[in-house]
ModelCIF file with pLDDT and N, C-alpha, C, O atoms, coordinates in Angstrom:
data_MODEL
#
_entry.id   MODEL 
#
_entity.id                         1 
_entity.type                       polymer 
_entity.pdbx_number_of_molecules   1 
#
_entity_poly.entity_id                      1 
_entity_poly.type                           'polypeptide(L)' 
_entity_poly.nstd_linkage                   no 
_entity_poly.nstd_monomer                   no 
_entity_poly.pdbx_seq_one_letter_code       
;(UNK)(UNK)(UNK)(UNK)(UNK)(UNK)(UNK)(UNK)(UNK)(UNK)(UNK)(UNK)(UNK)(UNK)(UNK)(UNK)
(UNK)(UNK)(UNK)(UNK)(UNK)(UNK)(UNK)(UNK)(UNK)(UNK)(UNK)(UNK)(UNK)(UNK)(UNK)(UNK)
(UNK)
;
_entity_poly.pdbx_seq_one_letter_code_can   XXXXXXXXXXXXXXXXXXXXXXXXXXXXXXXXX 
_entity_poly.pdbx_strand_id                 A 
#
loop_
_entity_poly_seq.entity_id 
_entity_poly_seq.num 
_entity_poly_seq.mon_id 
_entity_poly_seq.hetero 
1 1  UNK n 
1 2  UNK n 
1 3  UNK n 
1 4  UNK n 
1 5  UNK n 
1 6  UNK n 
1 7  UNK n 
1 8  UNK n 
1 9  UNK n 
1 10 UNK n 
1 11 UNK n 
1 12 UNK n 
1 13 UNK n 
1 14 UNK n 
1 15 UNK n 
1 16 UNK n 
1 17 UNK n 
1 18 UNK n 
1 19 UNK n 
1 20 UNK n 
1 21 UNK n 
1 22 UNK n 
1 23 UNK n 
1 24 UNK n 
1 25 UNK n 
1 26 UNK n 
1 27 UNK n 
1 28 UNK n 
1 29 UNK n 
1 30 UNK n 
1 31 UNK n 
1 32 UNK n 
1 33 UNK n 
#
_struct_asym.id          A 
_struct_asym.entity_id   1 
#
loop_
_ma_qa_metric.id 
_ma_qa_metric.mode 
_ma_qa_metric.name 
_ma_qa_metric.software_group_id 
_ma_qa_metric.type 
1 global pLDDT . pLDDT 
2 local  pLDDT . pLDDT 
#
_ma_qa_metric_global.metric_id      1 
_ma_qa_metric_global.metric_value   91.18 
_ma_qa_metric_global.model_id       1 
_ma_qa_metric_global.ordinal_id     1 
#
loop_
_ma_qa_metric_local.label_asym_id 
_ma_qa_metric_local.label_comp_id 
_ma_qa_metric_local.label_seq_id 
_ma_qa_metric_local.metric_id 
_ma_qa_metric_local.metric_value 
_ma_qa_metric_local.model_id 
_ma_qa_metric_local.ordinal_id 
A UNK 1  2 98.00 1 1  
A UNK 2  2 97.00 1 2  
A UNK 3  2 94.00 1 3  
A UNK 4  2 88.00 1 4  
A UNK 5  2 83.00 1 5  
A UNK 6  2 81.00 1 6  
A UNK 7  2 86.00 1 7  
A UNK 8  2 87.00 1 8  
A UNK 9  2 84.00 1 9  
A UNK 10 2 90.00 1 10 
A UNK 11 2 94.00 1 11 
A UNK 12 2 94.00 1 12 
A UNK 13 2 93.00 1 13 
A UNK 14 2 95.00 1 14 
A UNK 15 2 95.00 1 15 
A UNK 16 2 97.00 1 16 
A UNK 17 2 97.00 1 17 
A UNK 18 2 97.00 1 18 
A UNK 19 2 98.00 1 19 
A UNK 20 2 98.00 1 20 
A UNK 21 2 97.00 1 21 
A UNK 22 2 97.00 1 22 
A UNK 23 2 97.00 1 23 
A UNK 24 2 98.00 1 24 
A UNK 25 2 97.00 1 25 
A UNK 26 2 97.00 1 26 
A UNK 27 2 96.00 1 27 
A UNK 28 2 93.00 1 28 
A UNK 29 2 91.00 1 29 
A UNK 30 2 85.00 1 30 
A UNK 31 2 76.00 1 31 
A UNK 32 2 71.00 1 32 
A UNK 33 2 68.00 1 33 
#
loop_
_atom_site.group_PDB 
_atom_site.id 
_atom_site.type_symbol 
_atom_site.label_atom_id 
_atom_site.label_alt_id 
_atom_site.label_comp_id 
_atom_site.label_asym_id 
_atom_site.label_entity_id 
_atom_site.label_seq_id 
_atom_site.pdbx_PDB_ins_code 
_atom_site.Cartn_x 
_atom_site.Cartn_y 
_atom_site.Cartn_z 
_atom_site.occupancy 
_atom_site.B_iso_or_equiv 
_atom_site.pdbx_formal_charge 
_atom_site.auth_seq_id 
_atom_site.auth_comp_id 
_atom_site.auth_asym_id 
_atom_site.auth_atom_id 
_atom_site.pdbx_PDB_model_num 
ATOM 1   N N  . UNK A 1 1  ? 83.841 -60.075 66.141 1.00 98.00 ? 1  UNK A N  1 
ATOM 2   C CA . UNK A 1 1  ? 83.049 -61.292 66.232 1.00 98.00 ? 1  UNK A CA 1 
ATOM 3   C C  . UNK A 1 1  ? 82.974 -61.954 64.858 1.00 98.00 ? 1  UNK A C  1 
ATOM 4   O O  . UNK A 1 1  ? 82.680 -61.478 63.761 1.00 98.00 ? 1  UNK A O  1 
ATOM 5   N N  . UNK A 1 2  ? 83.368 -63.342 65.278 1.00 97.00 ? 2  UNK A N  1 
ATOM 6   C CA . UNK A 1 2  ? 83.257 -64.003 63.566 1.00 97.00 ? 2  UNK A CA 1 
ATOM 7   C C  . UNK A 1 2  ? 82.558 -64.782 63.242 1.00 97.00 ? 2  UNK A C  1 
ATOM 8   O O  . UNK A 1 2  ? 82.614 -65.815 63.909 1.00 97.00 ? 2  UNK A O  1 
ATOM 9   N N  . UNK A 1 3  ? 81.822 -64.759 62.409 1.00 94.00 ? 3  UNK A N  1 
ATOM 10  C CA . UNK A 1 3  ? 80.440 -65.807 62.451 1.00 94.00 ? 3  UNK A CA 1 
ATOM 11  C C  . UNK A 1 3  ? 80.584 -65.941 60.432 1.00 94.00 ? 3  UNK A C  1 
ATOM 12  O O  . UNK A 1 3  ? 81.183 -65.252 59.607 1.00 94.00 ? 3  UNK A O  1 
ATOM 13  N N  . UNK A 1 4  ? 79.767 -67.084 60.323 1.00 88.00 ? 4  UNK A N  1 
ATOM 14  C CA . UNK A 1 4  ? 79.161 -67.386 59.484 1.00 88.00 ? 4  UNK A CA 1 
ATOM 15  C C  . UNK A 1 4  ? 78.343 -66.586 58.506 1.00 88.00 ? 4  UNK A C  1 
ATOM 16  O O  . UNK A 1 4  ? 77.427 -66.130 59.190 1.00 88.00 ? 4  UNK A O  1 
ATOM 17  N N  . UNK A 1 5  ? 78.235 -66.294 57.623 1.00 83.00 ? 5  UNK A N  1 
ATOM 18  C CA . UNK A 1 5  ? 77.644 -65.495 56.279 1.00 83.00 ? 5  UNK A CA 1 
ATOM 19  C C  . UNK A 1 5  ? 76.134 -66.124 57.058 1.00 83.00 ? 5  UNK A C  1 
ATOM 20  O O  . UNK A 1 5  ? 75.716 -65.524 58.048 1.00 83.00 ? 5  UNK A O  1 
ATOM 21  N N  . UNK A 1 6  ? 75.419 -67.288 56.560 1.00 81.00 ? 6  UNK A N  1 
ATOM 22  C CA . UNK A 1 6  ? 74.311 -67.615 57.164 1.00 81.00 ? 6  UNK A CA 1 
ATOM 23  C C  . UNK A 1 6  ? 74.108 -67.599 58.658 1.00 81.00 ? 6  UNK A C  1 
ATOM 24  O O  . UNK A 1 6  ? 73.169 -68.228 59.147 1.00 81.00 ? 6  UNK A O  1 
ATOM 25  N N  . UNK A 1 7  ? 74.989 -66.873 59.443 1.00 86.00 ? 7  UNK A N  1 
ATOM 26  C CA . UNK A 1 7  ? 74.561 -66.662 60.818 1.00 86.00 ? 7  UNK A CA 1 
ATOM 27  C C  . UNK A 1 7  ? 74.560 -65.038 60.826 1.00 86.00 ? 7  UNK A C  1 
ATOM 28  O O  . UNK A 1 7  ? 74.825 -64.379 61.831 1.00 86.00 ? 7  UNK A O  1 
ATOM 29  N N  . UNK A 1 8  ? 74.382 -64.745 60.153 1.00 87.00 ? 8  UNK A N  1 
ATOM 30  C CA . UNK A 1 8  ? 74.795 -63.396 59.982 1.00 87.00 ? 8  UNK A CA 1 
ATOM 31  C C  . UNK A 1 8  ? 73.222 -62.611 59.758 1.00 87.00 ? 8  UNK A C  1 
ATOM 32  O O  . UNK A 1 8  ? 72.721 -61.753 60.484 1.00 87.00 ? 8  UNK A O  1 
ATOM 33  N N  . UNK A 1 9  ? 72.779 -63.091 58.775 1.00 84.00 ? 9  UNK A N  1 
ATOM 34  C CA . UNK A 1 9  ? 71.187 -62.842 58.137 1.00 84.00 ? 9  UNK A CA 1 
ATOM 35  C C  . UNK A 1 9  ? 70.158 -63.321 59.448 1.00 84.00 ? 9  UNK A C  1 
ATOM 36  O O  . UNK A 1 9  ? 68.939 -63.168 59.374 1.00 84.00 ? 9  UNK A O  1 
ATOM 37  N N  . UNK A 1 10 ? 70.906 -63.986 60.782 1.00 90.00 ? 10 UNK A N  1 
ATOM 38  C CA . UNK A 1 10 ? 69.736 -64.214 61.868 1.00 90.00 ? 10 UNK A CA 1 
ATOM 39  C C  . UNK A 1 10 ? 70.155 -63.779 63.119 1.00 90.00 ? 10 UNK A C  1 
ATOM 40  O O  . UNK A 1 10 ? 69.710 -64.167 64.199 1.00 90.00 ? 10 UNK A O  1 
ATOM 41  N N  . UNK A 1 11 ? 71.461 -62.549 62.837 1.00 94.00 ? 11 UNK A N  1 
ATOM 42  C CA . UNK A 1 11 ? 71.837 -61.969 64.432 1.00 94.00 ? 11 UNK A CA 1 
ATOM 43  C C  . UNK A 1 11 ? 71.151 -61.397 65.072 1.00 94.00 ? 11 UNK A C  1 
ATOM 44  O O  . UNK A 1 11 ? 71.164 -61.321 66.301 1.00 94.00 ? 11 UNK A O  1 
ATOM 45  N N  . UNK A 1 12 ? 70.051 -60.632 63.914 1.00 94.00 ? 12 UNK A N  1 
ATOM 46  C CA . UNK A 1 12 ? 68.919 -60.128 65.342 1.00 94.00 ? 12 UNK A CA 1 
ATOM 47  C C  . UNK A 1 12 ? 68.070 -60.294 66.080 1.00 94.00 ? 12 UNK A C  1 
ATOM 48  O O  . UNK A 1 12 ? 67.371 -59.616 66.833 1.00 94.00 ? 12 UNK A O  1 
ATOM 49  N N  . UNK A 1 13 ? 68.251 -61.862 65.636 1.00 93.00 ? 13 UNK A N  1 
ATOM 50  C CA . UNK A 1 13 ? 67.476 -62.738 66.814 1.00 93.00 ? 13 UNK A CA 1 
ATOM 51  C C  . UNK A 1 13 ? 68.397 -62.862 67.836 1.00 93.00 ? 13 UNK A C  1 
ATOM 52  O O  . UNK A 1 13 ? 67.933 -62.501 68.917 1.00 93.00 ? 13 UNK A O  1 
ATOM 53  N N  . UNK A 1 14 ? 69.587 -63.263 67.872 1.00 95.00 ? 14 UNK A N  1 
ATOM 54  C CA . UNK A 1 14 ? 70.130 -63.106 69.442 1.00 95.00 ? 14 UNK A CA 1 
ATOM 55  C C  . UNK A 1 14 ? 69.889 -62.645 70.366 1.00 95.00 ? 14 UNK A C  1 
ATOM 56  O O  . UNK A 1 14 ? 69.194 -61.670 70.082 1.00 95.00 ? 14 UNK A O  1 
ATOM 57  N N  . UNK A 1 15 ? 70.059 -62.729 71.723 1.00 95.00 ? 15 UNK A N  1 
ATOM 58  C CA . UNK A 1 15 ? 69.855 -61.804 72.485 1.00 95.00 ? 15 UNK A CA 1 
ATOM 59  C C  . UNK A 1 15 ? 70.528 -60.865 72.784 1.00 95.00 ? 15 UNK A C  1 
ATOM 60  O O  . UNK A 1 15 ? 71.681 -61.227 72.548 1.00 95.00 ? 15 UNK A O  1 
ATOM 61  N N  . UNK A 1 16 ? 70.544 -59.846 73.170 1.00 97.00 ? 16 UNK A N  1 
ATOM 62  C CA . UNK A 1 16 ? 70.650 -58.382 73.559 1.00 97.00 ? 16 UNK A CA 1 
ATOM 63  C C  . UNK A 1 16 ? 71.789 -58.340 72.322 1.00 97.00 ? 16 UNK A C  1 
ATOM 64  O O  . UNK A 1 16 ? 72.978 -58.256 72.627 1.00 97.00 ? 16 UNK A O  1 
ATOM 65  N N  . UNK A 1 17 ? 71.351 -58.406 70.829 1.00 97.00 ? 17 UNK A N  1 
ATOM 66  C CA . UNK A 1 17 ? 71.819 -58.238 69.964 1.00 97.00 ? 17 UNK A CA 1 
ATOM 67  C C  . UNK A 1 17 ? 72.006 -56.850 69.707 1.00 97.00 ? 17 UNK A C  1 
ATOM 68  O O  . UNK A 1 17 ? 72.529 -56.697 68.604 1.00 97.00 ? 17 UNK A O  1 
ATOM 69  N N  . UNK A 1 18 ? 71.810 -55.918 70.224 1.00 97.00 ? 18 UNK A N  1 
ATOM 70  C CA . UNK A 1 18 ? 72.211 -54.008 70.204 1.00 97.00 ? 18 UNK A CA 1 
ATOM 71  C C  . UNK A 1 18 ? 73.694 -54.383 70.943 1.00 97.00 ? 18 UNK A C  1 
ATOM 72  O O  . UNK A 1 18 ? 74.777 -54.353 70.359 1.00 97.00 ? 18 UNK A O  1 
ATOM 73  N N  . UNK A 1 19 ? 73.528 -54.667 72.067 1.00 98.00 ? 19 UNK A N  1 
ATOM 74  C CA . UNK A 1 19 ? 74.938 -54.584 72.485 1.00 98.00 ? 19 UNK A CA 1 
ATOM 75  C C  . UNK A 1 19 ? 75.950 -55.749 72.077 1.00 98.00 ? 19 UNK A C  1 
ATOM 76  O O  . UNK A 1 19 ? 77.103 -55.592 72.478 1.00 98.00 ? 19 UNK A O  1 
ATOM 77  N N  . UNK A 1 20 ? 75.676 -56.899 71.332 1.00 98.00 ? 20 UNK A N  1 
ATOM 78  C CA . UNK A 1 20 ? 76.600 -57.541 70.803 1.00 98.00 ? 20 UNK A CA 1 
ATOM 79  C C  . UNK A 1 20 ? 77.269 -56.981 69.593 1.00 98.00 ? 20 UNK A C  1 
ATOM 80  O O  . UNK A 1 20 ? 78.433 -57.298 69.347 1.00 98.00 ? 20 UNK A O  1 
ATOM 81  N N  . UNK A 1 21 ? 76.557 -56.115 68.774 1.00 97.00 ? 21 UNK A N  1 
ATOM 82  C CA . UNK A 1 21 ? 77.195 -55.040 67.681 1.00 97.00 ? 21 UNK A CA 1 
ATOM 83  C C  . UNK A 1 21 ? 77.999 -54.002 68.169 1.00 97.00 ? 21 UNK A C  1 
ATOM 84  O O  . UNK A 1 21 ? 78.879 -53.400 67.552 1.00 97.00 ? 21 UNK A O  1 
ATOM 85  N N  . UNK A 1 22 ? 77.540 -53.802 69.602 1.00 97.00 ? 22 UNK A N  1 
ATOM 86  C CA . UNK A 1 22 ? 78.101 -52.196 70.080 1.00 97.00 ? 22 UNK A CA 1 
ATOM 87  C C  . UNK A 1 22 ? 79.406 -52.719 70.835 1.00 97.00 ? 22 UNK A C  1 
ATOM 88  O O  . UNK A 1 22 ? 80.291 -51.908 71.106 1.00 97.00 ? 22 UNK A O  1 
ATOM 89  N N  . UNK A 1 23 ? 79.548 -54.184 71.209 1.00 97.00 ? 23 UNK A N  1 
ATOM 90  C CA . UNK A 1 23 ? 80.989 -54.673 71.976 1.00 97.00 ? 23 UNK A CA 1 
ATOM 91  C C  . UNK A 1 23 ? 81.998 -55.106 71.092 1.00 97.00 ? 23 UNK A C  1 
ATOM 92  O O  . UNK A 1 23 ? 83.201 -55.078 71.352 1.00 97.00 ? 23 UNK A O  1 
ATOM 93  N N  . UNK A 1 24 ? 81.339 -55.626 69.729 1.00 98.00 ? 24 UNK A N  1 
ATOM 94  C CA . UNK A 1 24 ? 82.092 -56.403 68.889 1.00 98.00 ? 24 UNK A CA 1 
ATOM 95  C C  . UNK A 1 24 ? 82.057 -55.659 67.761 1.00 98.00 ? 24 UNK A C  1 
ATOM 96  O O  . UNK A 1 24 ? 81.171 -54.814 67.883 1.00 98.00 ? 24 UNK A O  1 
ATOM 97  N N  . UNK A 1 25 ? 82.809 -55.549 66.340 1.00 97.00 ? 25 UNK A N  1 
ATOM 98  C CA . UNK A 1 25 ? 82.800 -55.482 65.124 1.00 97.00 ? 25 UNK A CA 1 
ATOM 99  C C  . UNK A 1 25 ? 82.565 -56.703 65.000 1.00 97.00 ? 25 UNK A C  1 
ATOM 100 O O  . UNK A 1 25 ? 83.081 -57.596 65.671 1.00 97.00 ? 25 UNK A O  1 
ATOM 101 N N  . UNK A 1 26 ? 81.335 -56.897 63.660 1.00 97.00 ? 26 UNK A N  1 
ATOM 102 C CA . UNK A 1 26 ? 80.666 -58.214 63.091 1.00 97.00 ? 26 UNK A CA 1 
ATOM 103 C C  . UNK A 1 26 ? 81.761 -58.417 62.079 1.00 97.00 ? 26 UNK A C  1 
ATOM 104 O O  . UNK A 1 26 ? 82.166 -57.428 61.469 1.00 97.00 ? 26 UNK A O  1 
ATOM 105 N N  . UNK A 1 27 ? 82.331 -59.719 61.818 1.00 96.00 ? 27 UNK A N  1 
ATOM 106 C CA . UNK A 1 27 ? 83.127 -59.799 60.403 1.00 96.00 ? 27 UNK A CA 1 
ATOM 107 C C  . UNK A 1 27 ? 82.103 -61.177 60.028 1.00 96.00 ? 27 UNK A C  1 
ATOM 108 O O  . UNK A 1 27 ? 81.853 -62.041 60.869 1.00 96.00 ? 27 UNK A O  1 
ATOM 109 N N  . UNK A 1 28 ? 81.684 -61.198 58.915 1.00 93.00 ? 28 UNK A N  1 
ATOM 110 C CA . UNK A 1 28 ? 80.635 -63.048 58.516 1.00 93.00 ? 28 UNK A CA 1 
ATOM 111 C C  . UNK A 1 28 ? 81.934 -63.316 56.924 1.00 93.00 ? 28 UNK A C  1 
ATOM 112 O O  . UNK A 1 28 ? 82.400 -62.661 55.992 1.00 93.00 ? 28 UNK A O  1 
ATOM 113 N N  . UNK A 1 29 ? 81.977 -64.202 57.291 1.00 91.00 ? 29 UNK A N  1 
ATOM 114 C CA . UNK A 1 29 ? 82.629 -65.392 56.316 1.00 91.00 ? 29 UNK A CA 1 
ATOM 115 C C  . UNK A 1 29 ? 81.481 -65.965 55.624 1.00 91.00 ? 29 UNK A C  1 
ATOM 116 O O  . UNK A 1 29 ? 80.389 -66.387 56.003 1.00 91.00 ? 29 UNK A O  1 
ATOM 117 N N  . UNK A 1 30 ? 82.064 -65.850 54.481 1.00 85.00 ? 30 UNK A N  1 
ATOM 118 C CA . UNK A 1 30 ? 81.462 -66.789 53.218 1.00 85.00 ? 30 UNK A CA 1 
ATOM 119 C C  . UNK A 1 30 ? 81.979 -68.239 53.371 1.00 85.00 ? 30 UNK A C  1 
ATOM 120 O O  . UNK A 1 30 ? 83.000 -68.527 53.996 1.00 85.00 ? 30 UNK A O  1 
ATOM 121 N N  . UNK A 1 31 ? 81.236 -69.058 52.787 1.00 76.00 ? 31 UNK A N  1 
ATOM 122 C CA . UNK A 1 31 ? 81.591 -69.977 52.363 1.00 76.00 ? 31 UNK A CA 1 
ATOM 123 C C  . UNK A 1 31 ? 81.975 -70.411 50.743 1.00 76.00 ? 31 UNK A C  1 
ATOM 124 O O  . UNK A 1 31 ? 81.293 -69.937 49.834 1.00 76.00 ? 31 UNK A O  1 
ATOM 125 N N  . UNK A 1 32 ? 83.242 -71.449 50.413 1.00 71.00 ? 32 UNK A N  1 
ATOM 126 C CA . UNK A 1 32 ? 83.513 -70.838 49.395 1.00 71.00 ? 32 UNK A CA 1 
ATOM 127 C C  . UNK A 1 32 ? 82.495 -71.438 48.468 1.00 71.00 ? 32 UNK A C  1 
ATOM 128 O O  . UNK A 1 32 ? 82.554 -72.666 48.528 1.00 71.00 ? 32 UNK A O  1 
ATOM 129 N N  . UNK A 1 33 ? 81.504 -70.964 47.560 1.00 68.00 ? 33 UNK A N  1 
ATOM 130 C CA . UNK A 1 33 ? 80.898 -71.355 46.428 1.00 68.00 ? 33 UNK A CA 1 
ATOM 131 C C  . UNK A 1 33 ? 79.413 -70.641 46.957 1.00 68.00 ? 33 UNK A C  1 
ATOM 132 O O  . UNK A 1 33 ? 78.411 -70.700 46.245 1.00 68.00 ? 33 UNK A O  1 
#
């Protein structure tokens, strides 16, 4: 799963965010600067 550096610091607000870690490997991208 590829998300955003700043979406990253609010995944555990998602929902049923246990099993979105347990289906996916998290990768978060920086932005450059």
């Amino acid at each position: 799963l590829i998300v955003g550096a700043d979406a990253l610091l609010g995944l555990t607000t998602w929902r049923q965010w246990q099993d979105v870690v347990r289906r996916a490997r998290v990768v978060a991208v920086t932005r450059p600067g």
